[in-house]
C-alpha atoms as a PDB file:
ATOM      1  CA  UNK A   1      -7.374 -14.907   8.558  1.00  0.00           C
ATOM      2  CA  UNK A   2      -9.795 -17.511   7.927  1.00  0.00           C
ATOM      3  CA  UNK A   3      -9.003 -20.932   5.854  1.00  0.00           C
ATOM      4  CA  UNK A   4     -10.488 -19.332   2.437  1.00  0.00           C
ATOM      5  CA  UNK A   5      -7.560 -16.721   2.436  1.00  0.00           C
ATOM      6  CA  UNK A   6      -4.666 -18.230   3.833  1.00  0.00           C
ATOM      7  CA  UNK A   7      -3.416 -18.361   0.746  1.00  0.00           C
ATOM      8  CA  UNK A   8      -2.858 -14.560   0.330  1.00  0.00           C
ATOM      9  CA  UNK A   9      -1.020 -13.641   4.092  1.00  0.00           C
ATOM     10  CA  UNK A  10      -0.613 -14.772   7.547  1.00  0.00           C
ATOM     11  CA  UNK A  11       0.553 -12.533  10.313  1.00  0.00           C
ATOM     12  CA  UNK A  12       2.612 -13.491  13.044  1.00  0.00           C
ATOM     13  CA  UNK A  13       4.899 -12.656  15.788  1.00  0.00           C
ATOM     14  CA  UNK A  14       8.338 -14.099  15.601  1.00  0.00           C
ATOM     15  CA  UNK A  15      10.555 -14.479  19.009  1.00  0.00           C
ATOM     16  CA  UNK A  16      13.662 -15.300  19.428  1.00  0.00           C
ATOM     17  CA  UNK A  17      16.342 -15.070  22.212  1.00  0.00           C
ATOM     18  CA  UNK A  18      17.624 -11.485  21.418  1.00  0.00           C
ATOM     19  CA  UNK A  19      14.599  -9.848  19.088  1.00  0.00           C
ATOM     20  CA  UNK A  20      10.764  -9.787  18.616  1.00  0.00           C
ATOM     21  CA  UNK A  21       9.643  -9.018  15.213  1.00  0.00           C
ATOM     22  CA  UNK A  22       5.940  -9.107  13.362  1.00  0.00           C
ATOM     23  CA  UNK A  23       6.339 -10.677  10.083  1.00  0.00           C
ATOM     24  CA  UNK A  24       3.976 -10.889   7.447  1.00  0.00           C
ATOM     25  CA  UNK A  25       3.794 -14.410   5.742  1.00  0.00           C
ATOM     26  CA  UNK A  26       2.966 -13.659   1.954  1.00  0.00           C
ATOM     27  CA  UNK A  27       2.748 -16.678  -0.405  1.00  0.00           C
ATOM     28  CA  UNK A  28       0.022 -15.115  -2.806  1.00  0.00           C
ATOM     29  CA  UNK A  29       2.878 -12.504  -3.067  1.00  0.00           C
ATOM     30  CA  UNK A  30       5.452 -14.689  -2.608  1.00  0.00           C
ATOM     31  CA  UNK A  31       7.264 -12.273   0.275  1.00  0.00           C
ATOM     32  CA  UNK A  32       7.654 -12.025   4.050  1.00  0.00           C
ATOM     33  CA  UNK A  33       7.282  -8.174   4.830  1.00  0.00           C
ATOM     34  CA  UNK A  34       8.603  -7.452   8.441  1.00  0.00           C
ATOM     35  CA  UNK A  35       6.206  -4.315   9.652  1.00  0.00           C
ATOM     36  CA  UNK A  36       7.661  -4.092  13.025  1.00  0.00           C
ATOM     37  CA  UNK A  37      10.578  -5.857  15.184  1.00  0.00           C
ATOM     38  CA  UNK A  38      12.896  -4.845  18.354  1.00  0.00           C
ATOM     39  CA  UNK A  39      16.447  -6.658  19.124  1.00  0.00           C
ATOM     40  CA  UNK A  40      19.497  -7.821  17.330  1.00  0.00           C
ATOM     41  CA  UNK A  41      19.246  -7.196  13.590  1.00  0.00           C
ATOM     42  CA  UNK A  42      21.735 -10.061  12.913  1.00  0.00           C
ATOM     43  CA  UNK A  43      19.433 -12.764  14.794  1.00  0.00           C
ATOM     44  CA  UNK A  44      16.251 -11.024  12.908  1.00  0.00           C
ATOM     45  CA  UNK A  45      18.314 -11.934   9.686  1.00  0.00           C
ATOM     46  CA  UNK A  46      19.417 -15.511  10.333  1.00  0.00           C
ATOM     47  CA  UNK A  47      15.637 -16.533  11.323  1.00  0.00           C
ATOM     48  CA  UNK A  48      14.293 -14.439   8.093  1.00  0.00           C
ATOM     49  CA  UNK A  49      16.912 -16.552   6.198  1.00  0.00           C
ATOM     50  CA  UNK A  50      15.143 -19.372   7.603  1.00  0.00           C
ATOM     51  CA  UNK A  51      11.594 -18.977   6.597  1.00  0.00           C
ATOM     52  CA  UNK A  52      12.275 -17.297   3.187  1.00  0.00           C
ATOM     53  CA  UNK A  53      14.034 -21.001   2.801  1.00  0.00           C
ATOM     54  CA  UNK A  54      10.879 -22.388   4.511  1.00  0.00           C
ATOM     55  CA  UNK A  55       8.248 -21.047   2.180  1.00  0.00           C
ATOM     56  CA  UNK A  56      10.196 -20.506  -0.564  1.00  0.00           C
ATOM     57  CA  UNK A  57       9.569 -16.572  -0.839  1.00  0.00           C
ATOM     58  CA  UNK A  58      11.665 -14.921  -3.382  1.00  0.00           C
ATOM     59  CA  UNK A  59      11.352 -10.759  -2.023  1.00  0.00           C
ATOM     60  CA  UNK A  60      11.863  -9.660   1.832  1.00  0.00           C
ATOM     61  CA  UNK A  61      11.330  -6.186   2.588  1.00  0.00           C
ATOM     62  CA  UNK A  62      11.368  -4.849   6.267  1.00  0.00           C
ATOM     63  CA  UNK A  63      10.164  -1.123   7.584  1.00  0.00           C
ATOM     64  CA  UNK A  64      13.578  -0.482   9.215  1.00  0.00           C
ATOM     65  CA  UNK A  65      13.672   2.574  11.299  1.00  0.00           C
ATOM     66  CA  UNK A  66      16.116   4.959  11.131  1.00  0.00           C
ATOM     67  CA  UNK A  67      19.016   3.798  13.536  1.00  0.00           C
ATOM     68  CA  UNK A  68      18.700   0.191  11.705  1.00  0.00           C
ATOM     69  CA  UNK A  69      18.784   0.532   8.262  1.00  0.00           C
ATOM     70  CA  UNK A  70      22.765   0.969   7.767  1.00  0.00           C
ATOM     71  CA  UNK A  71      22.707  -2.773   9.399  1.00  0.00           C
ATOM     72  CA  UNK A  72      20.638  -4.319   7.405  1.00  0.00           C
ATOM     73  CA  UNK A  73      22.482  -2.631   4.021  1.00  0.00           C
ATOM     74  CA  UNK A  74      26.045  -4.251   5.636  1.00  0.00           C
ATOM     75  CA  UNK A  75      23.646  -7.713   5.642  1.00  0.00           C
ATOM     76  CA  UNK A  76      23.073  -6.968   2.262  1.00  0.00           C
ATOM     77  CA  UNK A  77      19.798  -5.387   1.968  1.00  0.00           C
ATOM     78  CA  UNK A  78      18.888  -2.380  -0.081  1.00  0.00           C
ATOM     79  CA  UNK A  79      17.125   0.786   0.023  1.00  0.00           C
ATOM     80  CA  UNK A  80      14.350   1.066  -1.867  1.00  0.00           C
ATOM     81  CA  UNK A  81      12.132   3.770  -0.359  1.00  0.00           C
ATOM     82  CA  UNK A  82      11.415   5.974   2.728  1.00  0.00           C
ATOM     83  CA  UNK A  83       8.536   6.165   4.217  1.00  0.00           C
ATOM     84  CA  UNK A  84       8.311   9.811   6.034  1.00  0.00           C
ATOM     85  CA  UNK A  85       7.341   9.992   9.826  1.00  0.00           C
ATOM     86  CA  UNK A  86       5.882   6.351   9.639  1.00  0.00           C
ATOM     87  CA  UNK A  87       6.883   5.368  13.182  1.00  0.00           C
ATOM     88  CA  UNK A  88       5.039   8.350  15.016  1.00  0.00           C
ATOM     89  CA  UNK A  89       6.846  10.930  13.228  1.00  0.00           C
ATOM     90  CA  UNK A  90      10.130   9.236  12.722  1.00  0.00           C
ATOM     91  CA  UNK A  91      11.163   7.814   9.264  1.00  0.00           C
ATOM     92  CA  UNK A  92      11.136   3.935   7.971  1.00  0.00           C
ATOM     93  CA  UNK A  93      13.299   2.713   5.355  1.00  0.00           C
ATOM     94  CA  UNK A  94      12.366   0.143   3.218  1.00  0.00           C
ATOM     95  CA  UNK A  95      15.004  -2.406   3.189  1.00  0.00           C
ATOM     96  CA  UNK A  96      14.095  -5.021   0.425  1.00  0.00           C
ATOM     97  CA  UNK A  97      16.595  -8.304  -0.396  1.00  0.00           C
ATOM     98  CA  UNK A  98      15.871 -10.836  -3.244  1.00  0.00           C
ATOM     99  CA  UNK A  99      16.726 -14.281  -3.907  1.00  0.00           C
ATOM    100  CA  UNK A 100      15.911 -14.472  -7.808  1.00  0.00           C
ATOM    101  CA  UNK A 101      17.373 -12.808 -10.495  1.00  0.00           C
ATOM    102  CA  UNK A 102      13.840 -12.539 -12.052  1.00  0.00           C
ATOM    103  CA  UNK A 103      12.329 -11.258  -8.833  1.00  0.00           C
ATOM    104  CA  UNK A 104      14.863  -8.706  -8.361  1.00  0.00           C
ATOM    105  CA  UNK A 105      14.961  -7.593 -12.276  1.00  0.00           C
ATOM    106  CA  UNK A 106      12.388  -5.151 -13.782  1.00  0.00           C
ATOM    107  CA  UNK A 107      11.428  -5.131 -17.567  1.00  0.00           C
ATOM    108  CA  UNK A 108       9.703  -2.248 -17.582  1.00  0.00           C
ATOM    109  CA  UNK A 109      11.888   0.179 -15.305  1.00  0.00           C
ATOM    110  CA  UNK A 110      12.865   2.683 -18.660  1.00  0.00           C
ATOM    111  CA  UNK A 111       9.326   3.244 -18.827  1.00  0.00           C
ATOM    112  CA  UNK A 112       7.841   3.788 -15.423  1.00  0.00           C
ATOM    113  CA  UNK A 113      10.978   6.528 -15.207  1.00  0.00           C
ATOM    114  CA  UNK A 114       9.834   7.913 -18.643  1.00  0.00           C
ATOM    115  CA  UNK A 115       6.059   8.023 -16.953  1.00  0.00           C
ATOM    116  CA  UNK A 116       7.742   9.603 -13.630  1.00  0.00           C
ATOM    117  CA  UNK A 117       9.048  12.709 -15.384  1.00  0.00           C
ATOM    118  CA  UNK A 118       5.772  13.401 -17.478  1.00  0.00           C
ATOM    119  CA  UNK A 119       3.759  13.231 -13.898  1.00  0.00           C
ATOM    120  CA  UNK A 120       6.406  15.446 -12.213  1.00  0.00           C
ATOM    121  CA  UNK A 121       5.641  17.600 -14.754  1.00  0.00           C
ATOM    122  CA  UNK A 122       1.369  18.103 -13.897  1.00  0.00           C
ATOM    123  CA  UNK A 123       0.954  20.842 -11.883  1.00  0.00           C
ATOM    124  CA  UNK A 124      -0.219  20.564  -8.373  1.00  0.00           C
ATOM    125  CA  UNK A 125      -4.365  20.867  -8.515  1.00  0.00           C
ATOM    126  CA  UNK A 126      -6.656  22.051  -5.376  1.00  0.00           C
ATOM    127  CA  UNK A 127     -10.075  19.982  -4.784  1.00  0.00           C
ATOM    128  CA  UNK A 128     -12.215  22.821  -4.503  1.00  0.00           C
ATOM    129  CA  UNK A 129     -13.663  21.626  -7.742  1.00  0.00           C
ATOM    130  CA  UNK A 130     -17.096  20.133  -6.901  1.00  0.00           C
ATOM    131  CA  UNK A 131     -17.827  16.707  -7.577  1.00  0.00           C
ATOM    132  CA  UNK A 132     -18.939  15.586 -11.156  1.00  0.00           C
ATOM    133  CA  UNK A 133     -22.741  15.912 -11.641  1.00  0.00           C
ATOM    134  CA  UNK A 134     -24.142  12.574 -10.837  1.00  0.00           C
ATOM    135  CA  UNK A 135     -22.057  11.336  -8.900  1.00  0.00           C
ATOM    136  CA  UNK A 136     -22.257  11.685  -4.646  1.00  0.00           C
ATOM    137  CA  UNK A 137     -19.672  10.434  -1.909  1.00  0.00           C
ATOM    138  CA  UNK A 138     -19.790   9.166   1.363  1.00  0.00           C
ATOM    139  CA  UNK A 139     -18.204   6.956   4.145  1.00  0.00           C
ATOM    140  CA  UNK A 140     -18.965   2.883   3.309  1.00  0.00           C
ATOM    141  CA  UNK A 141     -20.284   0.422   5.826  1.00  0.00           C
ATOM    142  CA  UNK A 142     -20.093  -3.197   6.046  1.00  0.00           C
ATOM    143  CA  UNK A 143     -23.529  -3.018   4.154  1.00  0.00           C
ATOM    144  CA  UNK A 144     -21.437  -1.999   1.244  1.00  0.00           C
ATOM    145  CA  UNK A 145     -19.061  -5.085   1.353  1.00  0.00           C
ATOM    146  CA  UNK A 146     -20.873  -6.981  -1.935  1.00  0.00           C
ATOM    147  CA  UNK A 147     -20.546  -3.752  -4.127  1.00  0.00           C
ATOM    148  CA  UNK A 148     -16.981  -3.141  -2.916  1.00  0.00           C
ATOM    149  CA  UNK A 149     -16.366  -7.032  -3.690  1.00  0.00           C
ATOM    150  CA  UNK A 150     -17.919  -6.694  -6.805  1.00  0.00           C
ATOM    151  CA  UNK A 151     -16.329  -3.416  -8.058  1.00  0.00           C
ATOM    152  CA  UNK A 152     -12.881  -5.032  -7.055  1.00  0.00           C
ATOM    153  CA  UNK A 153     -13.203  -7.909  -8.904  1.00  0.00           C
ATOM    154  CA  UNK A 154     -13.763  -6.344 -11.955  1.00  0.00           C
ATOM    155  CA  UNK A 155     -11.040  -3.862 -12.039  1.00  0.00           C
ATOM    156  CA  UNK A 156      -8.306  -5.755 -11.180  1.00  0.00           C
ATOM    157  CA  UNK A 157      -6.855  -9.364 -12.578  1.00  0.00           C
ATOM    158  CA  UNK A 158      -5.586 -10.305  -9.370  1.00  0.00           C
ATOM    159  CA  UNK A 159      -5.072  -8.110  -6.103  1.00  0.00           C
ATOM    160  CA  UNK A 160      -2.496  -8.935  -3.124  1.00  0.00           C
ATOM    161  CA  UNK A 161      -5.244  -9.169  -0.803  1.00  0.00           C
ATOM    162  CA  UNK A 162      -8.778 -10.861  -1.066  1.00  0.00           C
ATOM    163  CA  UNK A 163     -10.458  -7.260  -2.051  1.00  0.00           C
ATOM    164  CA  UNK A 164     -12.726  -9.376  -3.969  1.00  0.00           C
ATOM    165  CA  UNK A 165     -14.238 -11.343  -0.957  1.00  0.00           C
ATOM    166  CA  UNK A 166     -17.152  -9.405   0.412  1.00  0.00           C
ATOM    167  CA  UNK A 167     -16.932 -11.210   3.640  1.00  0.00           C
ATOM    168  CA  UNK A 168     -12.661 -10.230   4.104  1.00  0.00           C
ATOM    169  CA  UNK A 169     -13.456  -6.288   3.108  1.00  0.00           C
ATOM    170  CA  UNK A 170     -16.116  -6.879   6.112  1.00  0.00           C
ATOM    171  CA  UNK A 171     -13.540  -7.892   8.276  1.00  0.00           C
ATOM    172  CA  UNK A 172     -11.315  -5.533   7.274  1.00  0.00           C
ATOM    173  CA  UNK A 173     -13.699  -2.611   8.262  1.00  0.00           C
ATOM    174  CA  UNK A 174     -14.585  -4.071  11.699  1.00  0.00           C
ATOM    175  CA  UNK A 175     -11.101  -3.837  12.335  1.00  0.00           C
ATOM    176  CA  UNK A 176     -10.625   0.021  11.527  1.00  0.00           C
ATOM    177  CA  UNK A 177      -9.983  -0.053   7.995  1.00  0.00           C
ATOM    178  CA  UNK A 178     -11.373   3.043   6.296  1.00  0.00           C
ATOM    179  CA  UNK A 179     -13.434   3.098   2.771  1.00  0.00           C
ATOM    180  CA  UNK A 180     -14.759   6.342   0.517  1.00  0.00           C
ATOM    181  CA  UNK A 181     -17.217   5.740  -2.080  1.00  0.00           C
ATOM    182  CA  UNK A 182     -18.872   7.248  -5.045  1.00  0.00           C
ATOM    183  CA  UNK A 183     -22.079   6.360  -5.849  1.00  0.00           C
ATOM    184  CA  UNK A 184     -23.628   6.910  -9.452  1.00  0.00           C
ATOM    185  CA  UNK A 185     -26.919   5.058 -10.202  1.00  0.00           C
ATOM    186  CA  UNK A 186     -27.685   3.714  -7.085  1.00  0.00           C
ATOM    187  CA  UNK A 187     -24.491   1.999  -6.744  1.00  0.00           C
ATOM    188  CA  UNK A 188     -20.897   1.965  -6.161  1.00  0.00           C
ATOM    189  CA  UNK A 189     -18.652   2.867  -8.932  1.00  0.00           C
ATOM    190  CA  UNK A 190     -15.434   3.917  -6.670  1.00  0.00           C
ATOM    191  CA  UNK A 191     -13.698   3.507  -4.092  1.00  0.00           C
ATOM    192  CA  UNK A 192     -10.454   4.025  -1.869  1.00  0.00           C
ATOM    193  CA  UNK A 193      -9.311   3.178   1.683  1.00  0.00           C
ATOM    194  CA  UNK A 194      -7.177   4.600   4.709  1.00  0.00           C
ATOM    195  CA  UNK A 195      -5.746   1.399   6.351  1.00  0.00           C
ATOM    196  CA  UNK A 196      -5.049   2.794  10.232  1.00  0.00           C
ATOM    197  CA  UNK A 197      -2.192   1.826  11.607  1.00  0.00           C
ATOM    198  CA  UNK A 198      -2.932   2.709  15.318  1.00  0.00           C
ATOM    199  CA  UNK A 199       0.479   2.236  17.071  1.00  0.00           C
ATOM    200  CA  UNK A 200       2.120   4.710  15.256  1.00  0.00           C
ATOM    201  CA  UNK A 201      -0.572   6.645  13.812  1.00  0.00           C
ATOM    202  CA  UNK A 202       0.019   6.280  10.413  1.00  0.00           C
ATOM    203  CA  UNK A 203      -2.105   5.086   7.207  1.00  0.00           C
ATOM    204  CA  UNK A 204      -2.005   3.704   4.081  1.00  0.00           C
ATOM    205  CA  UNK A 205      -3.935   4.689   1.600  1.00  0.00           C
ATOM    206  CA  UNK A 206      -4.859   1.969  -0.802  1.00  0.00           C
ATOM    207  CA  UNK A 207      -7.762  -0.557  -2.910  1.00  0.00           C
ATOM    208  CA  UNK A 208      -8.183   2.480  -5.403  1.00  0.00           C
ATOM    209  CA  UNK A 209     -10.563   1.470  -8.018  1.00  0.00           C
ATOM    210  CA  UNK A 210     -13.016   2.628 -10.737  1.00  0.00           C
ATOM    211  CA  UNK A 211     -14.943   0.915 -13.012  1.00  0.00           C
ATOM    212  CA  UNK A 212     -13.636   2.310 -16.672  1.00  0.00           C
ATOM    213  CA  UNK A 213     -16.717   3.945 -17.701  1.00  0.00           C
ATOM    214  CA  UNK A 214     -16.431   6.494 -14.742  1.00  0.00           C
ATOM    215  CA  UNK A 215     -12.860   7.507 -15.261  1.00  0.00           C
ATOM    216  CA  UNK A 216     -11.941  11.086 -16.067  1.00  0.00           C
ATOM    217  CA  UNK A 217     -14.355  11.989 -13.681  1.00  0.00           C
ATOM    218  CA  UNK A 218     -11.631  12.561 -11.374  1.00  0.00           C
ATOM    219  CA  UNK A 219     -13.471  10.880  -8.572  1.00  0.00           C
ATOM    220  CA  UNK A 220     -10.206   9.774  -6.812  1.00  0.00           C
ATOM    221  CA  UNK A 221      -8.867  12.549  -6.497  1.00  0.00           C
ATOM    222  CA  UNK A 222     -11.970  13.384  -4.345  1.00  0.00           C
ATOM    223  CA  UNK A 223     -11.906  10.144  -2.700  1.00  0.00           C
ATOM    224  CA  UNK A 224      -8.544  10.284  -1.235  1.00  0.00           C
ATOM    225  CA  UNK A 225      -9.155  13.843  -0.371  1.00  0.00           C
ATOM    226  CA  UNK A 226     -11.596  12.762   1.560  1.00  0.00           C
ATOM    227  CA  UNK A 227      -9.861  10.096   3.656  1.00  0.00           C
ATOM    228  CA  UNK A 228      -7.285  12.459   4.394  1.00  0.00           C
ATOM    229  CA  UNK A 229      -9.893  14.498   5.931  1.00  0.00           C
ATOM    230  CA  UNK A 230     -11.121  11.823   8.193  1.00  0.00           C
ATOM    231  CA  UNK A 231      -7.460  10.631   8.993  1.00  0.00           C
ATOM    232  CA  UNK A 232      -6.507  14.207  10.255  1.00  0.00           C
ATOM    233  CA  UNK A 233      -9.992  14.028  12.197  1.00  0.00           C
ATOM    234  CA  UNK A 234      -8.296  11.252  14.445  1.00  0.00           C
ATOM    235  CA  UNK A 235      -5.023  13.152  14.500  1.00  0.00           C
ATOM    236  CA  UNK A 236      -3.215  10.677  11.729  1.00  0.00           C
ATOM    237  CA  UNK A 237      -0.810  12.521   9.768  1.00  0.00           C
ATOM    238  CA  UNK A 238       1.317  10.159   7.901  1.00  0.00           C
ATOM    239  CA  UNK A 239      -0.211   9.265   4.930  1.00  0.00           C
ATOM    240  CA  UNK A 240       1.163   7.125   2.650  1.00  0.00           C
ATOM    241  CA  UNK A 241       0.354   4.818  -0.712  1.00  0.00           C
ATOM    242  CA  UNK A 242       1.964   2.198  -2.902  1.00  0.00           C
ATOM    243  CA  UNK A 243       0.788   2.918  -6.889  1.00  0.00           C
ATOM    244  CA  UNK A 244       1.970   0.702  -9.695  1.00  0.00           C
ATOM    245  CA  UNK A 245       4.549   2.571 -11.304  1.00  0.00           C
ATOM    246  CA  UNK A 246       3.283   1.742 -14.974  1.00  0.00           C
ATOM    247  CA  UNK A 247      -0.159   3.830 -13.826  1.00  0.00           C
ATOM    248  CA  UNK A 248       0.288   7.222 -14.877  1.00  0.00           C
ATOM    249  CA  UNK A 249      -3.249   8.037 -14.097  1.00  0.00           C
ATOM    250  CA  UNK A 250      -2.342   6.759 -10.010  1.00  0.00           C
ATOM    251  CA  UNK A 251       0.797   8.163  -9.711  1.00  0.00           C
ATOM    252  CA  UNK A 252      -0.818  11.525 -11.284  1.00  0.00           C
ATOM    253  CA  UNK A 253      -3.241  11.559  -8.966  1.00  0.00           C
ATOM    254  CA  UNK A 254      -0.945  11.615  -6.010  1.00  0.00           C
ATOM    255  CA  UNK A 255       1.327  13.925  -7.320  1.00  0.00           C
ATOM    256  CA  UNK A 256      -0.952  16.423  -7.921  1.00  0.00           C
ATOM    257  CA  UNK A 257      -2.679  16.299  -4.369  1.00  0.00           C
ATOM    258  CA  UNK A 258       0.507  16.892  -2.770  1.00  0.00           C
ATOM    259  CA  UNK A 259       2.318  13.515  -2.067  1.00  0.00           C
ATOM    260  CA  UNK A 260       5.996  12.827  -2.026  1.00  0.00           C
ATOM    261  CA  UNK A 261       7.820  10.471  -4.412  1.00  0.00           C
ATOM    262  CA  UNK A 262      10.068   8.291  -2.249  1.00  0.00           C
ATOM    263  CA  UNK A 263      11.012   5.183  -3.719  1.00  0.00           C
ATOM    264  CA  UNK A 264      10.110   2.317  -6.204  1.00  0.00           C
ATOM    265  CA  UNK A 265      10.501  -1.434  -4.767  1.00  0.00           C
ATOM    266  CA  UNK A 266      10.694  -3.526  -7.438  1.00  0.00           C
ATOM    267  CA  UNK A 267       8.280  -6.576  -8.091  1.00  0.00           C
ATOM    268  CA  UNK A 268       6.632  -6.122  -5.108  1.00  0.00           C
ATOM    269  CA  UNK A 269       3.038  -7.649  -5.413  1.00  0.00           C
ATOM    270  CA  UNK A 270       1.045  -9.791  -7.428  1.00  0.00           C
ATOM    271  CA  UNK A 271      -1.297  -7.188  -8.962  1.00  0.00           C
ATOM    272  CA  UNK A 272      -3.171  -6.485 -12.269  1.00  0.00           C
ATOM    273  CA  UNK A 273      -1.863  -9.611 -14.088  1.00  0.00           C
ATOM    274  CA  UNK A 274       2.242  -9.661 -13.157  1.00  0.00           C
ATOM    275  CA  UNK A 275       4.454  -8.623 -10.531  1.00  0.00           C
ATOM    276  CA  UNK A 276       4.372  -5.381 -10.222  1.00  0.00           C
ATOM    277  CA  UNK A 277       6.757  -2.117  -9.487  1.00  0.00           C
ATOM    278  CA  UNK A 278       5.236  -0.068  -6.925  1.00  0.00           C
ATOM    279  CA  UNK A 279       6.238   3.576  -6.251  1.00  0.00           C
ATOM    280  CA  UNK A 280       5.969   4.974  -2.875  1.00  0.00           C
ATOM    281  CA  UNK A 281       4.086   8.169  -2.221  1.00  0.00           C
ATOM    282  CA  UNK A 282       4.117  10.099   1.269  1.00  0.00           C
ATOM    283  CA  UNK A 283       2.123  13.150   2.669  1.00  0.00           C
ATOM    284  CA  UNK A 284       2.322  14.817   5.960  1.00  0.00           C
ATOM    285  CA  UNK A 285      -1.118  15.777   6.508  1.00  0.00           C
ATOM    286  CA  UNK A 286       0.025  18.305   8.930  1.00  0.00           C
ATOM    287  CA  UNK A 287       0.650  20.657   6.868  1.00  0.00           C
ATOM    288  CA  UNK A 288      -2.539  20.753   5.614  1.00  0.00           C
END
């Protein structure tokens, strides 16, 4: 990361005597995320103990696979999603512990279950529905990074990662990161990504945004479609996203293209204009 975002992550590689983990140093979100770790889940725990105290992060969630996750509930962790086939076809659990009780308590839980059941209730829709007139999609480049800044930083209040920096999206698509766009007007007016996680073939699909006035086009519906057609082109077929549980229209859209509901994880990024739930959504592209 460079100087001008430090503030929202560092990435790292933790070592100790009996484990090796990759932590994700959050302060923007104010959260280490553990993505990936071998060893002694006791020892992982103590030194996680140590910089949560360091850097006074209030949230820890870690992508424990499937043999693991048992030991880090008896440590006092708990389940808050699954993410299907992450780890090269084998599940991760997403073992979250908090340190607040306002970090760990949700206002608005009542409600994102009441907007759960009246998505679960849409009916699964097919994208053989052409494109709105007007409107025409295609891969982005790193000529695109301004626009993509731009659009960004207008839709959202604050973001958990720099999506507003045209010179960190650039970066971010050097290193494999996958954007969609629609283009009305001669310029951008959405846009999604497939973040590639090469090791163990999986992606997340993510930085969905609109500007308002080109809503109910249902332009990311096409959008993700898309990416999962260019994932399954280089044989990736765990898909997966994080929406903000009070978005009906986001969680909608991933219901109804064939994702999986699998967990909410409570306050888990600074996003919008608060602390956010985020529900978990999973696809095996596989199946086509």
């Amino acid at each position: 990361m460079t100087t001008k975002n430090e503030r929202y992550y560092q990435v790292c590689t933790e070592m100790g005597t009996y484990f090796t983990m990759d932590v994700c140093l959050d302060p923007f979100n104010a959260r280490l995320r553990v993505d990936d770790y071998r060893g002694d889940v006791q020892a992982m725990h103590e030194r996680i103990l140590e910089l949560v105290e360091k850097h006074a992060f209030t949230k820890v969630f870690i992508k424990s696979r499937s043999e693991d996750w048992q030991a880090f509930l008896h440590l006092g962790y708990m389940l808050e999603g699954v993410y299907k086939k992450y780890f090269n076809g084998s599940d991760a659990y997403s073992m979250a512990m908090y340190f607040t009780d306002e970090r760990r308590t949700s206002a608005y839980w009542m409600e994102e279950d009441e907007i759960l059941r009246q998505v679960f209730k849409l009916p699964l829709k097919s994208m053989e529905n052409r494109l709105a007139q007007g409107y025409s999609m295609r891969l982005a480049t790193i000529e695109d990074a301004e626009q993509l800044a731009q659009l960004y930083g207008t839709v959202f209040q604050t973001y958990p990662t720099p999506m507003n920096d045209a010179t960190y999206i650039k970066k971010v698509i050097l290193e494999g990161t996958v954007f969609y766009v629609t283009k009305a007007g001669g310029r951008i007016v959405s846009a999604a990504s497939a973040e590639v996680n090469a090791a163990y073939n999986n992606a997340e699909v993510t930085d969905c945004a609109t500007y308002p006035e080109h809503r109910k086009h249902g332009l990311m519906r096409h959008l993700i479609t898309a990416l999962e057609h260019e994932l399954r082109r280089r044989s990736i077929y765990c898909a997966y996203s994080l929406a903000r549980s009070l978005s009906f229209g986001m969680n909608a859209v991933f219901h109804q293209l064939g994702y999986e509901y699998t967990g909410r994880m409570t306050k888990n990024c600074n996003i919008f204009d608060k602390f956010e739930d985020m529900s978990l959504w999973v696809k095996d592209l596989s199946r086509g």
